[in-house]
C-alpha atoms as a PDB file:
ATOM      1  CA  UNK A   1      13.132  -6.575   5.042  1.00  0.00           C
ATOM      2  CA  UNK A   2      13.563  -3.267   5.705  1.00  0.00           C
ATOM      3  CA  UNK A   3      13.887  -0.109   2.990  1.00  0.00           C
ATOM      4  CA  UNK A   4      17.029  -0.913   1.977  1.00  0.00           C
ATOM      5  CA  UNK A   5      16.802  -4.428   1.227  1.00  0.00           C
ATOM      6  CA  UNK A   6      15.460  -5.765  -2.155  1.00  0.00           C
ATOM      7  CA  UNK A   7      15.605  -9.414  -1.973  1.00  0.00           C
ATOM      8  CA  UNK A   8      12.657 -11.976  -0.607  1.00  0.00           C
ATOM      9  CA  UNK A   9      13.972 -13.572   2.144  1.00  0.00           C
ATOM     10  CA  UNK A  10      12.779 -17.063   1.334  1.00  0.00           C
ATOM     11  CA  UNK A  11      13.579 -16.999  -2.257  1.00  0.00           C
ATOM     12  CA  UNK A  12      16.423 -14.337  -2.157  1.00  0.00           C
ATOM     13  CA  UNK A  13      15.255 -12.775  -5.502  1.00  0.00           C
ATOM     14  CA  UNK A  14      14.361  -9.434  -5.965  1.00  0.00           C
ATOM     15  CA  UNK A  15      11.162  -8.671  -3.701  1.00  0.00           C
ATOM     16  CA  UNK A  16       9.720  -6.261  -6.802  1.00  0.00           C
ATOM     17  CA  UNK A  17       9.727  -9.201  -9.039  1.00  0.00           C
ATOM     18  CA  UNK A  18       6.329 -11.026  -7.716  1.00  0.00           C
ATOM     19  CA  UNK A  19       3.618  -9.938  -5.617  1.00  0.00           C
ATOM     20  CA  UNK A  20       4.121  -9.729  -1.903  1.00  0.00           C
ATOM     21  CA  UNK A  21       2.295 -11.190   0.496  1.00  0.00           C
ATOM     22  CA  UNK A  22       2.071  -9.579   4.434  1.00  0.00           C
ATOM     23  CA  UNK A  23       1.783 -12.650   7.671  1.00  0.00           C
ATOM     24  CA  UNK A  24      -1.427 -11.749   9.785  1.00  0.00           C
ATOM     25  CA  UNK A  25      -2.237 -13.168  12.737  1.00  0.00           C
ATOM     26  CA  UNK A  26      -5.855 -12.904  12.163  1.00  0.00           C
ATOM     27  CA  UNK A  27      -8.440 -10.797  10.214  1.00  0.00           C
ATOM     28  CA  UNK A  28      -7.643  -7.494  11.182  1.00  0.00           C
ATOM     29  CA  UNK A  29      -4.133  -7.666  12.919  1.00  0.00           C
ATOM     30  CA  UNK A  30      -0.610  -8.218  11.614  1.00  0.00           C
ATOM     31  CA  UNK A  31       2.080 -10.712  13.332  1.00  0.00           C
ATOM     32  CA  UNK A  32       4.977  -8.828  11.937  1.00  0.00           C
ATOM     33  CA  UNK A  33       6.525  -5.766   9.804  1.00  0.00           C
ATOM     34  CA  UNK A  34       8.080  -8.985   6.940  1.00  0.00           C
ATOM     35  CA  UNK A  35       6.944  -9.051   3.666  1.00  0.00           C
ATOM     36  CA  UNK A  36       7.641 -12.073   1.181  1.00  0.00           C
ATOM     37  CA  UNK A  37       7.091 -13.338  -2.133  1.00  0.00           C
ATOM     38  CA  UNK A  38       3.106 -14.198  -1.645  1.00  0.00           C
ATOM     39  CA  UNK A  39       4.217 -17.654  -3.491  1.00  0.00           C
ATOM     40  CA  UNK A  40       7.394 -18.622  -1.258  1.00  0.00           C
ATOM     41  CA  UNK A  41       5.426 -17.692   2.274  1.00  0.00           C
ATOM     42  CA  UNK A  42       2.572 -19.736   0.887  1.00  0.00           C
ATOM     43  CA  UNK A  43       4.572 -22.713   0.374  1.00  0.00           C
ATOM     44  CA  UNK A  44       6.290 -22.243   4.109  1.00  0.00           C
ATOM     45  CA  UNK A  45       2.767 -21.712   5.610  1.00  0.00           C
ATOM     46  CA  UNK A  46       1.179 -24.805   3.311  1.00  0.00           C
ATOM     47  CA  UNK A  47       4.394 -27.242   4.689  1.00  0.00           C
ATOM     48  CA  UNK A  48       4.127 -26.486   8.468  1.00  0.00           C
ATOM     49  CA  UNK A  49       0.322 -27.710   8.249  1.00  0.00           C
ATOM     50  CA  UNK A  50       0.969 -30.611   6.619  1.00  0.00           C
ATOM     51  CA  UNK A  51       3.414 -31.540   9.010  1.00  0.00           C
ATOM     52  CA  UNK A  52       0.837 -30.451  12.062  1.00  0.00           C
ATOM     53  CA  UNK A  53      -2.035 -28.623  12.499  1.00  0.00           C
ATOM     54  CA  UNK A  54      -1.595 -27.603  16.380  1.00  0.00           C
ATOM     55  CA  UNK A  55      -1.304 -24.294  18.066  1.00  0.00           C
ATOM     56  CA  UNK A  56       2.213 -25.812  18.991  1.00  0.00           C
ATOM     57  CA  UNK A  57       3.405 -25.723  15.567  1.00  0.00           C
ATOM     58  CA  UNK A  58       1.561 -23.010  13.776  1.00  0.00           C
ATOM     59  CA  UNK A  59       3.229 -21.322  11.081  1.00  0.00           C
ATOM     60  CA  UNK A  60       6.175 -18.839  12.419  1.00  0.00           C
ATOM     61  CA  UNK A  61       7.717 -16.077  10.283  1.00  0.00           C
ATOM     62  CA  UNK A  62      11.185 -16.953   8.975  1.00  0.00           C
ATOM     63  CA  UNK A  63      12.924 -13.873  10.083  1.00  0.00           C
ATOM     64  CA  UNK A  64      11.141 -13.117  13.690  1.00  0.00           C
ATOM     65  CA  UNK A  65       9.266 -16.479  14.329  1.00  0.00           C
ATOM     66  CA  UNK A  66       6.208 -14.497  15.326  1.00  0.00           C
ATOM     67  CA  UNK A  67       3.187 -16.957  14.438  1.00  0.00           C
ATOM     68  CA  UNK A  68       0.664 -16.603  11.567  1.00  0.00           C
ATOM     69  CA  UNK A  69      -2.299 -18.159  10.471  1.00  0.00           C
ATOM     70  CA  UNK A  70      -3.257 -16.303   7.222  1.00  0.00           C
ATOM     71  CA  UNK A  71      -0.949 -14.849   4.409  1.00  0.00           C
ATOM     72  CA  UNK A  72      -2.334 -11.826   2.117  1.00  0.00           C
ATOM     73  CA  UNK A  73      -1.704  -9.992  -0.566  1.00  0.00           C
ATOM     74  CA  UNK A  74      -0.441  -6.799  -0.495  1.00  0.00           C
ATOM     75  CA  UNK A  75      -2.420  -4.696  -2.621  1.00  0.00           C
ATOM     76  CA  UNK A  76      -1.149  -2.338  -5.182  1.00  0.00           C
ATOM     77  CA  UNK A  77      -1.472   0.996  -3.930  1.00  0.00           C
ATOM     78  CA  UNK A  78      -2.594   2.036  -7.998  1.00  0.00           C
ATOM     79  CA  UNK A  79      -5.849   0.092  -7.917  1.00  0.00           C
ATOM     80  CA  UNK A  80      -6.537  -0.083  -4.422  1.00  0.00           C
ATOM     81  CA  UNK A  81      -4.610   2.620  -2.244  1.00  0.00           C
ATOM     82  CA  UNK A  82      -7.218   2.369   0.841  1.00  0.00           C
ATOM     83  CA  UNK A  83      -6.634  -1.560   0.729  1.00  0.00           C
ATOM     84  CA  UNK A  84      -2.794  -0.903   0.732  1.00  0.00           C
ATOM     85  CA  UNK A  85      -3.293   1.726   3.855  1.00  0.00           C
ATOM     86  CA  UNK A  86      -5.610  -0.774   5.676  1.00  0.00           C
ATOM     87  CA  UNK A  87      -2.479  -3.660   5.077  1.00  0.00           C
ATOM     88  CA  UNK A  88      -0.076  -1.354   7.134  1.00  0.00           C
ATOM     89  CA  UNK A  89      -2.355   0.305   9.548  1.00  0.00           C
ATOM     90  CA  UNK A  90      -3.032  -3.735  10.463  1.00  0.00           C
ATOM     91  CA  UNK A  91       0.558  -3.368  11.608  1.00  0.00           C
ATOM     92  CA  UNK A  92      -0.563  -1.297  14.844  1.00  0.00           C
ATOM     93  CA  UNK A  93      -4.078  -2.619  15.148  1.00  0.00           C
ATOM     94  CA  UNK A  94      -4.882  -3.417  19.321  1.00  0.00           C
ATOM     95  CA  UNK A  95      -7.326  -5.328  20.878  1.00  0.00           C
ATOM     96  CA  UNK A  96      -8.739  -8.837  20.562  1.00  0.00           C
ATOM     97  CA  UNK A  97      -7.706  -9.850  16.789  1.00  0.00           C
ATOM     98  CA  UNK A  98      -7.166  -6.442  16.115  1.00  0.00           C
ATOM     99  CA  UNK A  99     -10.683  -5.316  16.423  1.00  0.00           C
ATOM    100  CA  UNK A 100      -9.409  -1.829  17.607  1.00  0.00           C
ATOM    101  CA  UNK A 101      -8.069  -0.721  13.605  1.00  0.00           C
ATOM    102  CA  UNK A 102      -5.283   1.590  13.485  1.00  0.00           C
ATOM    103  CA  UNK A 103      -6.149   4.648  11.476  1.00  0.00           C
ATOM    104  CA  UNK A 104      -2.675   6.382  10.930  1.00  0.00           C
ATOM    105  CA  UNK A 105       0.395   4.410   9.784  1.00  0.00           C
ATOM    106  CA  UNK A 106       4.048   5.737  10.145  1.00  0.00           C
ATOM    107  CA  UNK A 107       6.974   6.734   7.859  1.00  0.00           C
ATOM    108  CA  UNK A 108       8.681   3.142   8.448  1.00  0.00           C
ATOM    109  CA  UNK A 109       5.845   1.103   7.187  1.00  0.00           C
ATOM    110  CA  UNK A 110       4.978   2.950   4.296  1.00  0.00           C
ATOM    111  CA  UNK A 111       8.588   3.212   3.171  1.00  0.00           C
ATOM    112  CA  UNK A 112       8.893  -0.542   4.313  1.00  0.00           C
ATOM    113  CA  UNK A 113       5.621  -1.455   2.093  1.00  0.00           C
ATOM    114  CA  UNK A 114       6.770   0.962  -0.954  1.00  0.00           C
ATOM    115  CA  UNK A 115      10.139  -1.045  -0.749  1.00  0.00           C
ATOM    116  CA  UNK A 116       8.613  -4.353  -1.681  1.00  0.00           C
ATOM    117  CA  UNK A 117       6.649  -2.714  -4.794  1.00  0.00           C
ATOM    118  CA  UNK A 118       9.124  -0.252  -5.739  1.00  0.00           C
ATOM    119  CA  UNK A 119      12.517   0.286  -6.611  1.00  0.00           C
ATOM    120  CA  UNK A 120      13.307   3.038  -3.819  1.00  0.00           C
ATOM    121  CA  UNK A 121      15.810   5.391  -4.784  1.00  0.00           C
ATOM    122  CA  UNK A 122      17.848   8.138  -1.962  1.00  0.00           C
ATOM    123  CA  UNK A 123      16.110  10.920  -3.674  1.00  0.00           C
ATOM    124  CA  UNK A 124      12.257   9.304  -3.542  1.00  0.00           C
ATOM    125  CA  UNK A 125      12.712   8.592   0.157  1.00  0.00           C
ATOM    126  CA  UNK A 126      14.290  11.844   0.981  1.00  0.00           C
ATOM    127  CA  UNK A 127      10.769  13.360  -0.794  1.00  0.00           C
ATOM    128  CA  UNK A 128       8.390  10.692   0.725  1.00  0.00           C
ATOM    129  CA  UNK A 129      10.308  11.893   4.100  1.00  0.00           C
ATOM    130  CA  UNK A 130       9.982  15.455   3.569  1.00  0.00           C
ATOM    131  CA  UNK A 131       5.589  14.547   2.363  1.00  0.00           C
ATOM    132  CA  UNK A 132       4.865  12.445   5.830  1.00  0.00           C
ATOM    133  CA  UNK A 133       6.816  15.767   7.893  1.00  0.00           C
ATOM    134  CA  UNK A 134       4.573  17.963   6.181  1.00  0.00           C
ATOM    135  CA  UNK A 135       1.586  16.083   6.155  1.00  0.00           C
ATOM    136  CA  UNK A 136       1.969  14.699   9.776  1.00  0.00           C
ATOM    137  CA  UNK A 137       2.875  18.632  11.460  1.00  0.00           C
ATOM    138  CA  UNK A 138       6.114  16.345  12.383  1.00  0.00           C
ATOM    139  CA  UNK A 139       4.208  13.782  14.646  1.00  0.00           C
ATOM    140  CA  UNK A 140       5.216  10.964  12.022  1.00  0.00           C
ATOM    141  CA  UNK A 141       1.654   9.759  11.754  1.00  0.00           C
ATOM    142  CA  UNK A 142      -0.702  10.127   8.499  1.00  0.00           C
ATOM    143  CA  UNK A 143      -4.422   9.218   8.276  1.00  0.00           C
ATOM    144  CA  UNK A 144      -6.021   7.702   5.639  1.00  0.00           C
ATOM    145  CA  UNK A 145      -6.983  11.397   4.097  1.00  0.00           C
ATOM    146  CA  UNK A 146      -3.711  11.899   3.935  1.00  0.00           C
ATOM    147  CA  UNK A 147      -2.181   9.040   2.388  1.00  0.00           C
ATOM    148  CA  UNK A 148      -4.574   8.659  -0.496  1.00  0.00           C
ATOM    149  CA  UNK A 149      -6.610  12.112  -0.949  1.00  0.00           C
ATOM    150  CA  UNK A 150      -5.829  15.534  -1.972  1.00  0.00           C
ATOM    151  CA  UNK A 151      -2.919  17.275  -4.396  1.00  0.00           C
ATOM    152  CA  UNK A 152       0.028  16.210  -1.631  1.00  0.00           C
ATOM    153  CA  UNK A 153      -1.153  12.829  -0.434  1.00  0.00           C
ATOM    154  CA  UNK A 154       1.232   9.911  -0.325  1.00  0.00           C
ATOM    155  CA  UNK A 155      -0.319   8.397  -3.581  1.00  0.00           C
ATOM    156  CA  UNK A 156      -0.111  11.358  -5.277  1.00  0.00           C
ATOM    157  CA  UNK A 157       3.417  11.475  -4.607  1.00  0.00           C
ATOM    158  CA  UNK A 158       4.072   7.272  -5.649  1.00  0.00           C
ATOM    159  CA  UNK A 159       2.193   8.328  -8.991  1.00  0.00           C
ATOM    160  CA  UNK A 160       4.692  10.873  -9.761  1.00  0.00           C
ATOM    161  CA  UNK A 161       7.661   9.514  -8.738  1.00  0.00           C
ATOM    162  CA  UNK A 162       6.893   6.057  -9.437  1.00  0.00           C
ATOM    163  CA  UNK A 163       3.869   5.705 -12.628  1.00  0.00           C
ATOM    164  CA  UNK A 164       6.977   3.926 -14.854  1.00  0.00           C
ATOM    165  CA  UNK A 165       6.644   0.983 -12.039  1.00  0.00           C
ATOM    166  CA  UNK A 166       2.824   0.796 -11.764  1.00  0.00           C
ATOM    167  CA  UNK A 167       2.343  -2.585 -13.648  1.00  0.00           C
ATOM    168  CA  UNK A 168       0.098  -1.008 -16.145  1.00  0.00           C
ATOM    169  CA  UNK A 169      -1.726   1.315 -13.679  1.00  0.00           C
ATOM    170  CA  UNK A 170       0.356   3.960 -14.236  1.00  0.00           C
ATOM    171  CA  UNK A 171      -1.030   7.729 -13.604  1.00  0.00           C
ATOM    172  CA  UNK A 172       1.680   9.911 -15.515  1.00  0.00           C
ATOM    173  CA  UNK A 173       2.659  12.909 -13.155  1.00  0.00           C
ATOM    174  CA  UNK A 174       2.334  16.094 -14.722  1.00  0.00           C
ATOM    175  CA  UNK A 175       5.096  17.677 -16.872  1.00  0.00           C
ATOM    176  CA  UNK A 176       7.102  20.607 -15.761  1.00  0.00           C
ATOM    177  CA  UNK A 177       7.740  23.910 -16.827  1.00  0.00           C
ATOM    178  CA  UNK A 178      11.059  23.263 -17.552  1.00  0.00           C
ATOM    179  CA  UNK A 179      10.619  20.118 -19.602  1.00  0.00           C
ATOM    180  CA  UNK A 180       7.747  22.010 -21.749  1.00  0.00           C
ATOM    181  CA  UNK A 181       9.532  24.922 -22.162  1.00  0.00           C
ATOM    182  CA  UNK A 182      11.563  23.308 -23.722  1.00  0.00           C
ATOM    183  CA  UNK A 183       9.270  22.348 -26.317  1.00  0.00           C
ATOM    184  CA  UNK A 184       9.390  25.792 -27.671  1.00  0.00           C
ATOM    185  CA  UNK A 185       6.504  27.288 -26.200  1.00  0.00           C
ATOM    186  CA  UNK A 186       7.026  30.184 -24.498  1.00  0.00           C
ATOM    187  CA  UNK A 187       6.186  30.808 -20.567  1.00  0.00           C
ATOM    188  CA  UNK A 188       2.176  32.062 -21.325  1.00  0.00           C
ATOM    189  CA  UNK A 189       2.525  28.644 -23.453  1.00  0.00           C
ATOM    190  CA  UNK A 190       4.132  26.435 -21.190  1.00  0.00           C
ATOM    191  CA  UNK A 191       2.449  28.013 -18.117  1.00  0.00           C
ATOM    192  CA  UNK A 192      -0.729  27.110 -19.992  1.00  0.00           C
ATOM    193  CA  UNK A 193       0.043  23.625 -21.079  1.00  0.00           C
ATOM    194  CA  UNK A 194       1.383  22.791 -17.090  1.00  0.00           C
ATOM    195  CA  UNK A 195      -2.222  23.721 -15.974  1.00  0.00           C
ATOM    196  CA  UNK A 196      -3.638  21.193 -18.280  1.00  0.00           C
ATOM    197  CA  UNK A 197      -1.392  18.600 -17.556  1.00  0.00           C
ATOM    198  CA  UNK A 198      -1.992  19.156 -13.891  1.00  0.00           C
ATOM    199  CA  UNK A 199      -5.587  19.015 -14.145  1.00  0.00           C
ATOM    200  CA  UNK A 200      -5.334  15.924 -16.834  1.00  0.00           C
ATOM    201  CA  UNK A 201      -3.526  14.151 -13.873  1.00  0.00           C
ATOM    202  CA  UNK A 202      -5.909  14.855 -11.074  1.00  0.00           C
ATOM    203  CA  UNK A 203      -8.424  13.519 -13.086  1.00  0.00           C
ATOM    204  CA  UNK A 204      -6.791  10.645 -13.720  1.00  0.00           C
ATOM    205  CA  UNK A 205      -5.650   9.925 -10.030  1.00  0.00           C
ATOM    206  CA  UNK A 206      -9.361  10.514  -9.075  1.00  0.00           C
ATOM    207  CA  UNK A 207     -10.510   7.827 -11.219  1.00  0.00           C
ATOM    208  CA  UNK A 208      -7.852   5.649  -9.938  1.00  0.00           C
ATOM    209  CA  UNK A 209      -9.004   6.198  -6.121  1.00  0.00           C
ATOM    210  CA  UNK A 210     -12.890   6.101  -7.417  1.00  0.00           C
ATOM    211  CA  UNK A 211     -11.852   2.276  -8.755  1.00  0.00           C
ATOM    212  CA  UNK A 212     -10.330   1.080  -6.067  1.00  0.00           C
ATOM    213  CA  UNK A 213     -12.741   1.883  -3.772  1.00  0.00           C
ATOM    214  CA  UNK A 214     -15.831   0.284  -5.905  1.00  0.00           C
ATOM    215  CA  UNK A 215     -13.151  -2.660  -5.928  1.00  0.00           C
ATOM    216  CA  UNK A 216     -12.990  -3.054  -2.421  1.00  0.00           C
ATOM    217  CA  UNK A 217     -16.832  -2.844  -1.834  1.00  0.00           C
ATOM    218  CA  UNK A 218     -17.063  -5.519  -4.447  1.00  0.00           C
ATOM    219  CA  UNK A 219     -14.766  -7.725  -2.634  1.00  0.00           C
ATOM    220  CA  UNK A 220     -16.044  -7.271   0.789  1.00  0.00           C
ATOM    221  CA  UNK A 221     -19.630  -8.390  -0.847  1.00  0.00           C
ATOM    222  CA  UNK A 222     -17.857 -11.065  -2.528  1.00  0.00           C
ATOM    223  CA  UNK A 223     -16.696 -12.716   0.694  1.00  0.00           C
ATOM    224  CA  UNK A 224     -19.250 -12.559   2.951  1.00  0.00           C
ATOM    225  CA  UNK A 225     -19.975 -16.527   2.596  1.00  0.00           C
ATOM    226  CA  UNK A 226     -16.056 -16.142   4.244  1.00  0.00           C
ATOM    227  CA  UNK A 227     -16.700 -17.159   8.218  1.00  0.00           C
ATOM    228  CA  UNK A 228     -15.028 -14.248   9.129  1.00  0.00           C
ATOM    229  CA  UNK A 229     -17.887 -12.884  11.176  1.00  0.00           C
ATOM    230  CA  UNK A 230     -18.768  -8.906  10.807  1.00  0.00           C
ATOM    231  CA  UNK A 231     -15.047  -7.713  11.941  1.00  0.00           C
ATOM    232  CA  UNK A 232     -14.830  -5.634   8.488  1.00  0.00           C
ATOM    233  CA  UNK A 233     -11.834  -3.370   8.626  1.00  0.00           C
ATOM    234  CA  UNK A 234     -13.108  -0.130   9.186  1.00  0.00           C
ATOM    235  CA  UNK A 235     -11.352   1.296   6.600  1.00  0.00           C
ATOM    236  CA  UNK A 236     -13.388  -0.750   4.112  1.00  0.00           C
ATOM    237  CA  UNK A 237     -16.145  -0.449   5.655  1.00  0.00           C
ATOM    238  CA  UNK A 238     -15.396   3.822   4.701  1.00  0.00           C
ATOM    239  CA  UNK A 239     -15.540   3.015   0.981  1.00  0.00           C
ATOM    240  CA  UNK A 240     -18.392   0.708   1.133  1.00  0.00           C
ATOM    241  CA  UNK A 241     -20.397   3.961   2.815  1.00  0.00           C
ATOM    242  CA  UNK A 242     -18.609   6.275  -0.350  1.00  0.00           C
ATOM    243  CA  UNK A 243     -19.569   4.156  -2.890  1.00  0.00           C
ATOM    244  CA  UNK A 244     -23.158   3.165  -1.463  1.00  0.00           C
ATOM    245  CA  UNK A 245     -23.859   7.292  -1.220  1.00  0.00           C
END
């Protein structure tokens, strides 16, 4: 799937319509950019193992045949944006099972992530693309910081563009000038009101971020009768240390 395609590629319905689940080769480390209906890779992952349970015939990704062993969620990058960063960055983890954690994560696979949440229009991606450029000094890599923190970031951006799409999580971006204006106001008025939408919003998105971080330190705790050792994602581990302080 790339940004311009809208349809699972198991199912063929739209990708938006169900949650999306990303093929990982282990804990920490991706096998591929695909993303599916979570449901419809599920079932291909739950037939292959039936049929056998050797390396030989592991479950392979339908569109590049790399090999998987676990399926995930994607998070929603409303309620959880650092899990939603941590899901790409796996993408260009290194090491033995990905023990070396990316921490930047590249124009592609966020537009390639957004894609399977959001309904991508020409004039979001031309702003997302204009964000990462500014954000990245033109290197193409953001940071974690920079996806999820701060009046510019990345999720700042989906929450203003996108909070009609947020499944109920939606952060309303802040009204313009223009649109109060229009309201009768007057520009001391509408000047006025725009600084009190603006700082209604960044409340808001704070509160979001605050969330999802106590959410992911929950879950971590919630899993560690899980056998999957103390490789904790660093990026996790981050809001475990922020929420515990």
């Amino acid at each position: 799937m790339n940004g311009e395609d809208s349809q699972c590629a198991i199912c063929w319905e739209a990708i938006t319509s169900s949650a999306c689940g990303a093929l990982w080769r282990c804990q920490h480390k991706r096998s591929c950019r695909h993303l599916f209906h979570l449901k419809c890779i599920q079932q291909v992952q739950n037939s292959r193992e039936v049929k056998c349970n050797c390396l030989n015939h592991i479950a392979k990704c339908p569109c590049c045949r790399a090999p998987f062993t676990i399926t995930k969620e994607l998070p929603k990058i409303s309620r959880d944006p650092a899990g939603w960063f941590a899901s790409v960055a796996a993408l260009n983890a290194s090491g033995p099972c990905g023990t070396v954690v990316s921490r930047t994560v590249t124009e592609d696979q966020v537009v390639e992530a957004l894609s399977s949440q959001f309904h991508l229009d020409s004039y979001f991606q031309q702003a997302l693309s204009h964000r990462i450029e500014q954000l990245s000094s033109s290197t193409g890599f953001i940071s974690l910081t920079q996806f999820k923190d701060g009046p510019t970031s990345i999720v700042r951006l989906v929450c203003e563009r996108m909070g009609g799409e947020l499944h109920g999580e939606a952060v309303p971006g802040p009204r313009t000038a223009a649109a109060q204006s229009r309201g009768g106001g007057g520009g001391a008025r509408a000047g006025a009101e725009q600084e009190q939408s603006e700082a209604e919003f960044n409340a808001q998105l704070a509160m979001v971020i605050a969330m999802s971080q106590q959410e992911a330190a929950r879950a971590v705790r919630n899993d560690v009768s899980q056998p999957v050792g103390n490789n904790v994602p660093l990026v996790i581990q981050e809001s475990i240390a922020i929420e515990e302080s």
